[in-house]
C-alpha atoms as a PDB file:
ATOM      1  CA  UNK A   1      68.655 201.714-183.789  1.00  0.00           C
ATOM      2  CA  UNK A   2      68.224 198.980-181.272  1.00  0.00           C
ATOM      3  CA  UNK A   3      68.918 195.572-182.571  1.00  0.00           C
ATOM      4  CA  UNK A   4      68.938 192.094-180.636  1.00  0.00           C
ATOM      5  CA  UNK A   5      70.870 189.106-181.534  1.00  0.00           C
ATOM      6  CA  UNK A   6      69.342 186.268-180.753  1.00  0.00           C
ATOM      7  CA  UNK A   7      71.516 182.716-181.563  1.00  0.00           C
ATOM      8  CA  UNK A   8      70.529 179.461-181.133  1.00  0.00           C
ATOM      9  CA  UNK A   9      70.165 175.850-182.869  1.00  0.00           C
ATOM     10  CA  UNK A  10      66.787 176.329-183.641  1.00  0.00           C
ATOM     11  CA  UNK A  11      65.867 172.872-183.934  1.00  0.00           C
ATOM     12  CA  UNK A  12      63.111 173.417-185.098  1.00  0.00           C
ATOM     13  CA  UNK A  13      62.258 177.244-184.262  1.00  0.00           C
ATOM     14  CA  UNK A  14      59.338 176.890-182.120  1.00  0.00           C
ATOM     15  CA  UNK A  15      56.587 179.510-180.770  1.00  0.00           C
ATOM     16  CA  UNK A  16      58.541 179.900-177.381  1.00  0.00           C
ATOM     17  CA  UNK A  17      61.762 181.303-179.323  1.00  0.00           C
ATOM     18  CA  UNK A  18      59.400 184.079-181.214  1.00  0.00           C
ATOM     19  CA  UNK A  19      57.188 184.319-177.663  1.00  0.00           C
ATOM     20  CA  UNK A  20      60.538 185.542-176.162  1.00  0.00           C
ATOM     21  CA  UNK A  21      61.631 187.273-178.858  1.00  0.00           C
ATOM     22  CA  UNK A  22      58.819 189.756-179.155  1.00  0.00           C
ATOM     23  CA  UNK A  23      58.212 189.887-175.153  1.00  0.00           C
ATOM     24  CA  UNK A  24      62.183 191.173-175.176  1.00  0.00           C
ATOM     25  CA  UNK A  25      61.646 193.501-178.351  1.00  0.00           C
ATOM     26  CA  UNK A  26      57.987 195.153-176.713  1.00  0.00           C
ATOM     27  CA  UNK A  27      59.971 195.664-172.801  1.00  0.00           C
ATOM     28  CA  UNK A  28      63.199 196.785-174.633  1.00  0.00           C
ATOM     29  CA  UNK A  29      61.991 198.855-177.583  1.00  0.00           C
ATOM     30  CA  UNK A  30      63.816 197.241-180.102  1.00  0.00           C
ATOM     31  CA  UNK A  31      63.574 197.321-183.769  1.00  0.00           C
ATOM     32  CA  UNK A  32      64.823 194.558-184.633  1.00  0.00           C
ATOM     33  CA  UNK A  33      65.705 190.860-183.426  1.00  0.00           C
ATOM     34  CA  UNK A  34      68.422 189.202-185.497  1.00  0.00           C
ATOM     35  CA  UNK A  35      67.724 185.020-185.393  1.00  0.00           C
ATOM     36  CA  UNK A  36      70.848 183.395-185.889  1.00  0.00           C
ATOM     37  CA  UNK A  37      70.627 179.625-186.040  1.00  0.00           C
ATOM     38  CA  UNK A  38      74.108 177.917-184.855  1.00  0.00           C
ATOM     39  CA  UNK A  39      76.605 176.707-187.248  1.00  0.00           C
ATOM     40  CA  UNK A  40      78.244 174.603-184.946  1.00  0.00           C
ATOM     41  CA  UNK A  41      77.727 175.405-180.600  1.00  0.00           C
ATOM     42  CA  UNK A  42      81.041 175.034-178.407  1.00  0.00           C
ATOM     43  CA  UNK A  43      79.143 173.634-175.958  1.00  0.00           C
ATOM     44  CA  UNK A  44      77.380 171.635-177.874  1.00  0.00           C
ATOM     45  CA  UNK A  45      79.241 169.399-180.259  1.00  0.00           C
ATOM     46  CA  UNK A  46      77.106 166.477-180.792  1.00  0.00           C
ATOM     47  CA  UNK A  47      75.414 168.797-183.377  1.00  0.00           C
ATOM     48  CA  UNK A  48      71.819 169.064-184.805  1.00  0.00           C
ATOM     49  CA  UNK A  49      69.283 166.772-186.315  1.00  0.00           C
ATOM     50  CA  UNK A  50      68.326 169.278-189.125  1.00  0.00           C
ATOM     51  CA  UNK A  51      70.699 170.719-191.293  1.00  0.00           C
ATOM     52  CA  UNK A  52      71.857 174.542-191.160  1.00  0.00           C
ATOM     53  CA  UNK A  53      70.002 175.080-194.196  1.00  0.00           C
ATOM     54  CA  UNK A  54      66.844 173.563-193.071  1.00  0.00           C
ATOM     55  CA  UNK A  55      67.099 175.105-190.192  1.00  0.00           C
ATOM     56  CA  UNK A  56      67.973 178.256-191.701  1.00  0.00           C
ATOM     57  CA  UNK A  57      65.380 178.028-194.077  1.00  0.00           C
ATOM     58  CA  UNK A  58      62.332 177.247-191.114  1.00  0.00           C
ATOM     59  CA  UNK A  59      63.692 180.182-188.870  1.00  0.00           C
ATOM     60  CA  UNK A  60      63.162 182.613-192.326  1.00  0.00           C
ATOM     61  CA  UNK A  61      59.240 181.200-192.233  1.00  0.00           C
ATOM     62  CA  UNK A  62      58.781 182.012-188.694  1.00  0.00           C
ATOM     63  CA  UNK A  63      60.596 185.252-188.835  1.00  0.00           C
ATOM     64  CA  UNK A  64      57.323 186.147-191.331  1.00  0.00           C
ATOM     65  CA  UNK A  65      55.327 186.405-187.998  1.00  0.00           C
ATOM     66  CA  UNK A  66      56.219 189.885-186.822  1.00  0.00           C
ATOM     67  CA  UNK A  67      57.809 192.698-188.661  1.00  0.00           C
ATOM     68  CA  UNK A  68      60.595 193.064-186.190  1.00  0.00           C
ATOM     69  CA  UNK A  69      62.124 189.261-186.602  1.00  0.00           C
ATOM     70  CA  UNK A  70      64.842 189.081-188.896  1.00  0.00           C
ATOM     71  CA  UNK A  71      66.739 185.956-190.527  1.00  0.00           C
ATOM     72  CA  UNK A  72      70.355 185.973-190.264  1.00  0.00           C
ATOM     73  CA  UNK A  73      73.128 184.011-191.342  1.00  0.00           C
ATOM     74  CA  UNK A  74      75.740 185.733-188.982  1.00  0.00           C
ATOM     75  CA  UNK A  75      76.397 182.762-187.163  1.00  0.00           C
ATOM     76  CA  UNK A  76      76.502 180.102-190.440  1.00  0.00           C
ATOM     77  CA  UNK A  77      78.810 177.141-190.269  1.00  0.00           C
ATOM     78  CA  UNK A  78      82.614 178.265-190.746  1.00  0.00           C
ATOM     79  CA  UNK A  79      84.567 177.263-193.971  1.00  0.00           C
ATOM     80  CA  UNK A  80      86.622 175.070-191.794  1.00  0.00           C
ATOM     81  CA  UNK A  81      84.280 173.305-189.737  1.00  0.00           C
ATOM     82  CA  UNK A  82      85.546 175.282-186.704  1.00  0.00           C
ATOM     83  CA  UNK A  83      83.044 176.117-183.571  1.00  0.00           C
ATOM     84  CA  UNK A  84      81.086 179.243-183.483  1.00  0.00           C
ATOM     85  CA  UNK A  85      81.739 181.599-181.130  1.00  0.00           C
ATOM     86  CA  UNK A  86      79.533 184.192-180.104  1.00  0.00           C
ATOM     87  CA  UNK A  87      82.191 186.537-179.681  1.00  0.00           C
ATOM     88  CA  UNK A  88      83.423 186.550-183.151  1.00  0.00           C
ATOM     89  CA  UNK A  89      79.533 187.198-184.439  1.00  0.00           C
ATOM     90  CA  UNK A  90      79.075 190.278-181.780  1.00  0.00           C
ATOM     91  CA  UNK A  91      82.277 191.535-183.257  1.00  0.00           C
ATOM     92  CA  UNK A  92      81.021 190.924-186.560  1.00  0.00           C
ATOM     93  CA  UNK A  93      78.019 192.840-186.011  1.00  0.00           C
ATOM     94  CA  UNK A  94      79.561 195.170-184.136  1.00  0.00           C
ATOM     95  CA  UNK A  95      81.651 196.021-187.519  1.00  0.00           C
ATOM     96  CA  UNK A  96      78.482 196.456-189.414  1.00  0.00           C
ATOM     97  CA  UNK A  97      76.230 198.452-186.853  1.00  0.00           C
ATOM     98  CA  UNK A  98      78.604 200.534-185.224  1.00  0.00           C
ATOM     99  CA  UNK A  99      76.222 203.171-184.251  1.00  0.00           C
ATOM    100  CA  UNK A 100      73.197 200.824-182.888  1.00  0.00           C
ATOM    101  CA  UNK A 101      72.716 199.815-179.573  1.00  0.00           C
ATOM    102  CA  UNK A 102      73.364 195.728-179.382  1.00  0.00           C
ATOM    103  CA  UNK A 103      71.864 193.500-176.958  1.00  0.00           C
ATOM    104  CA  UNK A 104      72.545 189.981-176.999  1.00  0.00           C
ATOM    105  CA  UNK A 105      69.142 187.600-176.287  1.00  0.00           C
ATOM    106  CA  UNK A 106      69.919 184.776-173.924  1.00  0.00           C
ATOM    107  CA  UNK A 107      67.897 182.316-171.735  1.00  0.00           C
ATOM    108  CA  UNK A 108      69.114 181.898-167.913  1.00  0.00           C
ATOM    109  CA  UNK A 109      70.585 178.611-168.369  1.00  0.00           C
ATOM    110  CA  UNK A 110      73.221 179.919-170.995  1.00  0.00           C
ATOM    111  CA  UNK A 111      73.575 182.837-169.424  1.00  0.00           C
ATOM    112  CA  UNK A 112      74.809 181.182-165.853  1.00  0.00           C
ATOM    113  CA  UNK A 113      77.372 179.502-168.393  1.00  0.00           C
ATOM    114  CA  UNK A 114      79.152 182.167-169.288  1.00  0.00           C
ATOM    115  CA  UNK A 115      82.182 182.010-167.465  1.00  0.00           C
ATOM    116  CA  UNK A 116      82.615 178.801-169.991  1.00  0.00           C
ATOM    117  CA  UNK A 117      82.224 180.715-173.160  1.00  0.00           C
ATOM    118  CA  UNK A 118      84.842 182.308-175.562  1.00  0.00           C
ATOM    119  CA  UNK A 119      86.040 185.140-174.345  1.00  0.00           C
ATOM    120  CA  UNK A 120      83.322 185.950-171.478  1.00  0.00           C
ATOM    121  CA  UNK A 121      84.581 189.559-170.641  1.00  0.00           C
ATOM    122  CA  UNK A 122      84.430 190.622-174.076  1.00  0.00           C
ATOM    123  CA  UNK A 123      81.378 189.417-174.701  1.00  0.00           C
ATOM    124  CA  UNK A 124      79.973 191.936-171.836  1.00  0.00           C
ATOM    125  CA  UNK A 125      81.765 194.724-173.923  1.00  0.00           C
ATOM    126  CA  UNK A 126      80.445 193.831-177.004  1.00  0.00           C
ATOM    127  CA  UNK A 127      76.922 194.469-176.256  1.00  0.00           C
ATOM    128  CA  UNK A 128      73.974 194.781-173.095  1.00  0.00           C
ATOM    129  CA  UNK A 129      72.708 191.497-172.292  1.00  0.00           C
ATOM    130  CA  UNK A 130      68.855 190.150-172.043  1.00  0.00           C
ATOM    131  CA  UNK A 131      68.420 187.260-169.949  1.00  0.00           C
ATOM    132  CA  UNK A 132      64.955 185.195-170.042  1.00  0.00           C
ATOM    133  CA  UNK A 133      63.647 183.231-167.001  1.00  0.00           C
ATOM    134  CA  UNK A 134      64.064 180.000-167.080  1.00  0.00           C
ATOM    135  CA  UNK A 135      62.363 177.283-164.302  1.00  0.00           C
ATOM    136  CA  UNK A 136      64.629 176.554-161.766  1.00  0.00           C
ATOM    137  CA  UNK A 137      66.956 179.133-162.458  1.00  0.00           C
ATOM    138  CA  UNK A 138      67.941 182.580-160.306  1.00  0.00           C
ATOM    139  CA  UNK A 139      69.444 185.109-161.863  1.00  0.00           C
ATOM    140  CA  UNK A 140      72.921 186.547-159.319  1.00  0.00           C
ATOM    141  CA  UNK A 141      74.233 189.437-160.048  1.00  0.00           C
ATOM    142  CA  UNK A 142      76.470 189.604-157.253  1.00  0.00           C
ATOM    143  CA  UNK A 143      79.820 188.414-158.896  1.00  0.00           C
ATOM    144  CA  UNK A 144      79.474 191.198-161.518  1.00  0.00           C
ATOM    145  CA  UNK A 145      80.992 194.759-161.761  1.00  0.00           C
ATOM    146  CA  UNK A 146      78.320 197.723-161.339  1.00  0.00           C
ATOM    147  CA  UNK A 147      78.993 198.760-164.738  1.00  0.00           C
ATOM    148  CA  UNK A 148      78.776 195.143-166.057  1.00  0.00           C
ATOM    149  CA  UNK A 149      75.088 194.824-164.261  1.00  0.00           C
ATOM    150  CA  UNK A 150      73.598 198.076-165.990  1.00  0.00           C
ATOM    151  CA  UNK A 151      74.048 196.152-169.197  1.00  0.00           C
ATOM    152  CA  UNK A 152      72.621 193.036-167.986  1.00  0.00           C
ATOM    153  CA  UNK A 153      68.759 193.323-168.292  1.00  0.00           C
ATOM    154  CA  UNK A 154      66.417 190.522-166.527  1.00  0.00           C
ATOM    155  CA  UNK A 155      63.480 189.179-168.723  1.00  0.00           C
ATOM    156  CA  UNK A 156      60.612 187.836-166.319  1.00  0.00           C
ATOM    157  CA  UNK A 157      57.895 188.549-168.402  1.00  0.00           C
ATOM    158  CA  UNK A 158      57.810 185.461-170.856  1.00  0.00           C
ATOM    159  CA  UNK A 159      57.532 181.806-169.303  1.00  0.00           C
ATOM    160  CA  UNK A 160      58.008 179.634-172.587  1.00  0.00           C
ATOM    161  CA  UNK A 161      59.489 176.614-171.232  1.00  0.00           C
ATOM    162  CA  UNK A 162      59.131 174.326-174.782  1.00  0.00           C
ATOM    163  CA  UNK A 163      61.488 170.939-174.499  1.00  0.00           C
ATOM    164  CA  UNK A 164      63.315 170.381-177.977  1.00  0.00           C
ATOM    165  CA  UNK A 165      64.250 166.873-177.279  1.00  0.00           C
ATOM    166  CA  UNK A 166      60.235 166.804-176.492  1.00  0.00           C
ATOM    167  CA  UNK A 167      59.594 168.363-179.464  1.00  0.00           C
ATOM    168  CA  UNK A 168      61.928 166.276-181.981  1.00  0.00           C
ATOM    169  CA  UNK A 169      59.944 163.164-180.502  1.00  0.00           C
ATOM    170  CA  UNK A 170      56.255 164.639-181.182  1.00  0.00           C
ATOM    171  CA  UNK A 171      57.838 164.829-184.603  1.00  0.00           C
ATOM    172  CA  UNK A 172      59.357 161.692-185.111  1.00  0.00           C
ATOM    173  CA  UNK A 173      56.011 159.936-184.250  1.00  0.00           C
ATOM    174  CA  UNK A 174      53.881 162.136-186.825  1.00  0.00           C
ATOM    175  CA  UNK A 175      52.780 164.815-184.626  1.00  0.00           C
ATOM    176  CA  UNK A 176      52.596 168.106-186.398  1.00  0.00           C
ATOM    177  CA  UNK A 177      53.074 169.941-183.243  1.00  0.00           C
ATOM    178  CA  UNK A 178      50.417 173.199-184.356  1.00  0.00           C
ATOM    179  CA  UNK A 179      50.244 173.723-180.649  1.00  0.00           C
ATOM    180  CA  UNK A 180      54.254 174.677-180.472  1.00  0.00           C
ATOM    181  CA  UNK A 181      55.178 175.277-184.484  1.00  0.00           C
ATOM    182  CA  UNK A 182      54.103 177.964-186.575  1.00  0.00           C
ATOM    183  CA  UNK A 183      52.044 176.061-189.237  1.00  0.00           C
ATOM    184  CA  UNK A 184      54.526 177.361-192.137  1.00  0.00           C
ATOM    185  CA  UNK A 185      57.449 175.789-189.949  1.00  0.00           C
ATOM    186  CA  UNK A 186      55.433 172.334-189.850  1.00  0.00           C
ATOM    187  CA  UNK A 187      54.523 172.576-193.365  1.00  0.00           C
ATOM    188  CA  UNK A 188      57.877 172.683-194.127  1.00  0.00           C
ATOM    189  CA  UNK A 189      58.839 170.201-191.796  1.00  0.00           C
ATOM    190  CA  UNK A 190      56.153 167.894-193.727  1.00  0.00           C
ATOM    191  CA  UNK A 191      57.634 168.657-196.874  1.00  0.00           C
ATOM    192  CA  UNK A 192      61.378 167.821-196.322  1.00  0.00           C
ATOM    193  CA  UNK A 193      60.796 164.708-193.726  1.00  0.00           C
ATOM    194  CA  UNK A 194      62.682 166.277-191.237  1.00  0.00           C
ATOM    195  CA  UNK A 195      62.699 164.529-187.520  1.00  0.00           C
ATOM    196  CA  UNK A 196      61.748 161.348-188.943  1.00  0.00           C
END
């Protein structure tokens, strides 16, 4: 089996997450793609505007678009309000899929971060990497082992370069964004005044 983790805030889930996420599952052959909304991001402490369960609860909706989306809860909030760190979830699911191939789903921009993350090394044991384009970002490979780079695989396929800060704002003023939400996202959205 060939499963994909793919983290993120997810606030809101839009149709460039599930663009990428079925571009990396058709060039990769993968079964599945685990969508993990955030509890908490190192990197990002300020937090997000949408709870964990709303945003939990929109990422299930769009999941509902292809077969091979799954929602997870891998990377929920931790009992003591700690940071999440993507190390301890690839361990986790590690643990539970021990015979699967893992690949971890990452846009440029995080991935050139790296070095800052928990744990960076082990995180390039844990599983093989996909990295998406991103605009004004080149992928290096140079300060990487050769054994590191054969689990590193570039994703130039899919140019879904959606702004969530953008996004959020569209909200905010009313827009239901059906051009960049799946309408069972916006619905909800609607429902549960989020981004107002």
């Amino acid at each position: 089996m060939r499963v994909a983790f793919f983290g993120g805030t997810f606030d809101p889930i839009h149709r460039g997450h599930l663009a990428i996420a079925a571009a990396a599952a058709d060039h990769l052959a993968l079964d599945s793609i685990l969508f993990a909304p955030t509890g908490l991001q190192p990197l990002k402490l300020s937090g997000s505007t949408a709870t964990f369960d709303d945003r939990l609860a929109m990422t299930t909706l769009a999941c509902a678009t292809d077969p091979r989306f799954e929602p997870s809860t891998l990377d929920a909030p931790r009992a003591d309000g700690s940071p999440n760190y993507t190390v301890h979830v690839l361990t986790a699911l590690r643990e539970q899929l021990p015979t699967a191939t893992l690949f971890n789903l990452v846009g440029l921009d995080s991935f050139l971060d790296l070095p800052r993350w928990h744990q960076p090394h082990r995180l390039l044991e844990l599983t093989e990497w996909i990295v998406v384009s991103r605009p004004g970002y080149t992928l290096d490979l140079s300060a990487f082992t050769p054994a590191q780079r054969t689990r590193i695989h570039p994703l130039d396929s899919v140019h879904e370069d959606v702004s969530a800060t953008e996004l959020r704002h569209r909200l905010q003023h009313g827009d239901p964004c059906l051009d960049l939400i799946p309408a069972s996202v916006s619905t909800y959205i609607e429902a549960h005044r989020l981004y107002r």
